[in-house]
Protein backbone atom coordinates (compact mmCIF):
# COMPACT_ATOMS: atom_id res chain seq x y z
CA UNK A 1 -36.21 28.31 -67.03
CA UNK A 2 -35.04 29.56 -70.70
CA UNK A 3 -32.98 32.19 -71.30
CA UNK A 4 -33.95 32.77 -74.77
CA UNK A 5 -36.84 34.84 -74.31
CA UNK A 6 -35.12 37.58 -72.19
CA UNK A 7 -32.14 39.51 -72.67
CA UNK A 8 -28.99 38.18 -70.66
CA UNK A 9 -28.85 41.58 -68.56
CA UNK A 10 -32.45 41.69 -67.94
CA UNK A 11 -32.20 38.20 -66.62
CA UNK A 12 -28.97 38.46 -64.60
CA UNK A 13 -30.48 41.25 -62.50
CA UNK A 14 -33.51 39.82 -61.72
CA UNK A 15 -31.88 36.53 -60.97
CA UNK A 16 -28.93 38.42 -58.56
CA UNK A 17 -31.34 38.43 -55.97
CA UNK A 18 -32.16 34.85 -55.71
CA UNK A 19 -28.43 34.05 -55.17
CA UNK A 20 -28.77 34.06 -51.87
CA UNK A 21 -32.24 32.35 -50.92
CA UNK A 22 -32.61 30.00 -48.29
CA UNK A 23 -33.99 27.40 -51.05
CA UNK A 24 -30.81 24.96 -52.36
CA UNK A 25 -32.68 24.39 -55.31
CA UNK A 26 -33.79 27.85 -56.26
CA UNK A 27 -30.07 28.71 -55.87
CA UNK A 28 -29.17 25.93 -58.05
CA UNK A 29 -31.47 27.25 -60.82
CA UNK A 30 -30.58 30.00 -60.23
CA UNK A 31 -26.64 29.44 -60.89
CA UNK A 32 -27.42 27.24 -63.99
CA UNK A 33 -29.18 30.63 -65.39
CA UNK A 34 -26.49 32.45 -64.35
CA UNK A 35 -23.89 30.81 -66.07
CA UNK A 36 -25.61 30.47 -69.36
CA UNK A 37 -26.50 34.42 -69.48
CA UNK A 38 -23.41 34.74 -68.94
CA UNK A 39 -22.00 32.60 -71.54
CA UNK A 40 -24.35 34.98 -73.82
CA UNK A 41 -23.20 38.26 -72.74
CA UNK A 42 -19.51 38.05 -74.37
CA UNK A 43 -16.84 39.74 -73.28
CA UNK A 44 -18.02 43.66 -73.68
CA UNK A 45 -21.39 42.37 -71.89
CA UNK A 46 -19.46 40.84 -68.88
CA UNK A 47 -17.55 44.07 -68.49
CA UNK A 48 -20.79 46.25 -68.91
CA UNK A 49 -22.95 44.36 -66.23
CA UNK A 50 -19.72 43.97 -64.08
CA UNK A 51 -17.12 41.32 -63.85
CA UNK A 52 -17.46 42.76 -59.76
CA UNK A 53 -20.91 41.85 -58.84
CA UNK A 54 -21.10 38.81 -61.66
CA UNK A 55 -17.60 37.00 -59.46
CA UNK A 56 -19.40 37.72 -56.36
CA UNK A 57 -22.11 35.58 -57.56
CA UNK A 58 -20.04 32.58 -58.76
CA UNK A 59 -18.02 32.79 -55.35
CA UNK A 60 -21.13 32.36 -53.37
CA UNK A 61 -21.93 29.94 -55.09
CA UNK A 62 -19.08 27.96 -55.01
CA UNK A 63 -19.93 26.25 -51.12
CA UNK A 64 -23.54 25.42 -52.26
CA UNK A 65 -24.10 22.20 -50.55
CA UNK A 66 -26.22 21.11 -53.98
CA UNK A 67 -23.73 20.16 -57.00
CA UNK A 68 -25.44 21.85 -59.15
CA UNK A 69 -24.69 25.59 -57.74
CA UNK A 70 -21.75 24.13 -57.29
CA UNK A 71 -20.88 23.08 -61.36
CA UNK A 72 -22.71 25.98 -62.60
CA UNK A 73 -20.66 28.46 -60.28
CA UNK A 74 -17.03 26.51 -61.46
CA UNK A 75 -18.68 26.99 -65.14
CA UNK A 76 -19.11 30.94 -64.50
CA UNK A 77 -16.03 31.45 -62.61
CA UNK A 78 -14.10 30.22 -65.86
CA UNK A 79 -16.18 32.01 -68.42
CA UNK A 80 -15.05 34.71 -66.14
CA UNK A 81 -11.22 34.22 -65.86
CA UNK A 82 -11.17 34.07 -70.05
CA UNK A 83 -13.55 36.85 -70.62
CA UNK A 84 -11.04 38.94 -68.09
CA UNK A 85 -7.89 37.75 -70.08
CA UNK A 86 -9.28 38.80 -73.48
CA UNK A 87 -10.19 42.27 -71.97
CA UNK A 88 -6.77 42.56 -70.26
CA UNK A 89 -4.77 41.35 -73.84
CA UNK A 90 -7.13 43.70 -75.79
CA UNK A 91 -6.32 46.44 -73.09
CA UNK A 92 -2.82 45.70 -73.33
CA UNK A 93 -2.71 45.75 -77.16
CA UNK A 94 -4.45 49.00 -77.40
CA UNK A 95 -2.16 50.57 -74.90
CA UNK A 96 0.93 48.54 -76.14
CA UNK A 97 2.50 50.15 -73.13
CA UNK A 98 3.27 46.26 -71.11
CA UNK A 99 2.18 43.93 -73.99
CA UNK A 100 3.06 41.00 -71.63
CA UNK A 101 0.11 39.81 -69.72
CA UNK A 102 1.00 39.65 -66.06
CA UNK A 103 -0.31 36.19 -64.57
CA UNK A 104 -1.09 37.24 -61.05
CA UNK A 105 -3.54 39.72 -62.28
CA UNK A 106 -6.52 37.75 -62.04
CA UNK A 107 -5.38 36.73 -58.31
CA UNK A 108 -5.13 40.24 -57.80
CA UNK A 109 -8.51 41.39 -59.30
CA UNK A 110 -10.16 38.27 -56.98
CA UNK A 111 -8.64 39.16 -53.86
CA UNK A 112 -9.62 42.65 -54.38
CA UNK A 113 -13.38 41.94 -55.00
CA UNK A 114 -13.28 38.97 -52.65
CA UNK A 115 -13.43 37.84 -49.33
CA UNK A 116 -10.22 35.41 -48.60
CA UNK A 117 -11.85 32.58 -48.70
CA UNK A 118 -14.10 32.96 -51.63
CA UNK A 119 -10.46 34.53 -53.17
CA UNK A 120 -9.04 31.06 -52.55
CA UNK A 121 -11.91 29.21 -53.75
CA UNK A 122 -12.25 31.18 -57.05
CA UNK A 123 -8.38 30.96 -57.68
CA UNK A 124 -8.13 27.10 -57.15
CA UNK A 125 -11.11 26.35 -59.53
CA UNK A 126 -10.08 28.78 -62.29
CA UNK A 127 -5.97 28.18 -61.75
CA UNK A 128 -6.93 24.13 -62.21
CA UNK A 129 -6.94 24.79 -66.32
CA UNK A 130 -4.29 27.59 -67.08
């Protein structure tokens, strides 16, 4: 599967239901074309599709029993930690009201939007390179 030929969004909602199917290696797929949509949206496309459903995706597929969910999920879950920093600094900068960025607010957003354990899972991967 390419992801040339269709626009990131277009892909990333027909893909969102596949996340879940009881194939390992349509999940896998699935996760690579994930990620590299998402590497295309940018930071204004992340936050227009949703940083909610798109880290709900990559937590999922975090406990794939194939490696290659598994690397593609660790992949999106970092493109999604920066893409949130950049949107929280630009935030920050337009406000200028708390121009410090405040470190737990990723682990806040996550265990908002996630269950505990996908929290936890999310958090370790994307905490390994800060």
């Amino acid at each position: 599967m390419t992801t040339t030929c269709i626009s990131p969004n277009l892909l990333l909602q027909k893909l969102e239901l596949y996340v879940k199917h009881k194939n390992p290696r349509i999940r896998a797929k699935v996760s690579m074309c994930i990620c590299r949509s998402v590497h295309r949206l940018g930071v204004e496309g992340i936050k227009e599709y949703g940083l909610d459903a798109l880290i709900q995706m990559a937590a999922t597929q975090l406990s794939d029993h194939l490696p290659e969910a598994r690397e593609a999920a660790r992949k999106l879950s970092l493109e999604l930690r920066a893409a949130y920093d950049k949107y929280v600094s630009n935030h920050q900068m337009e406000e200028m009201s708390n121009p410090t960025y405040n470190s737990d607010a990723w682990e806040q957003f996550c265990c908002m939007k996630l269950s505990p354990g996908n929290a936890q899972a999310v958090l370790r991967v994307t905490s390994a390179v800060i």
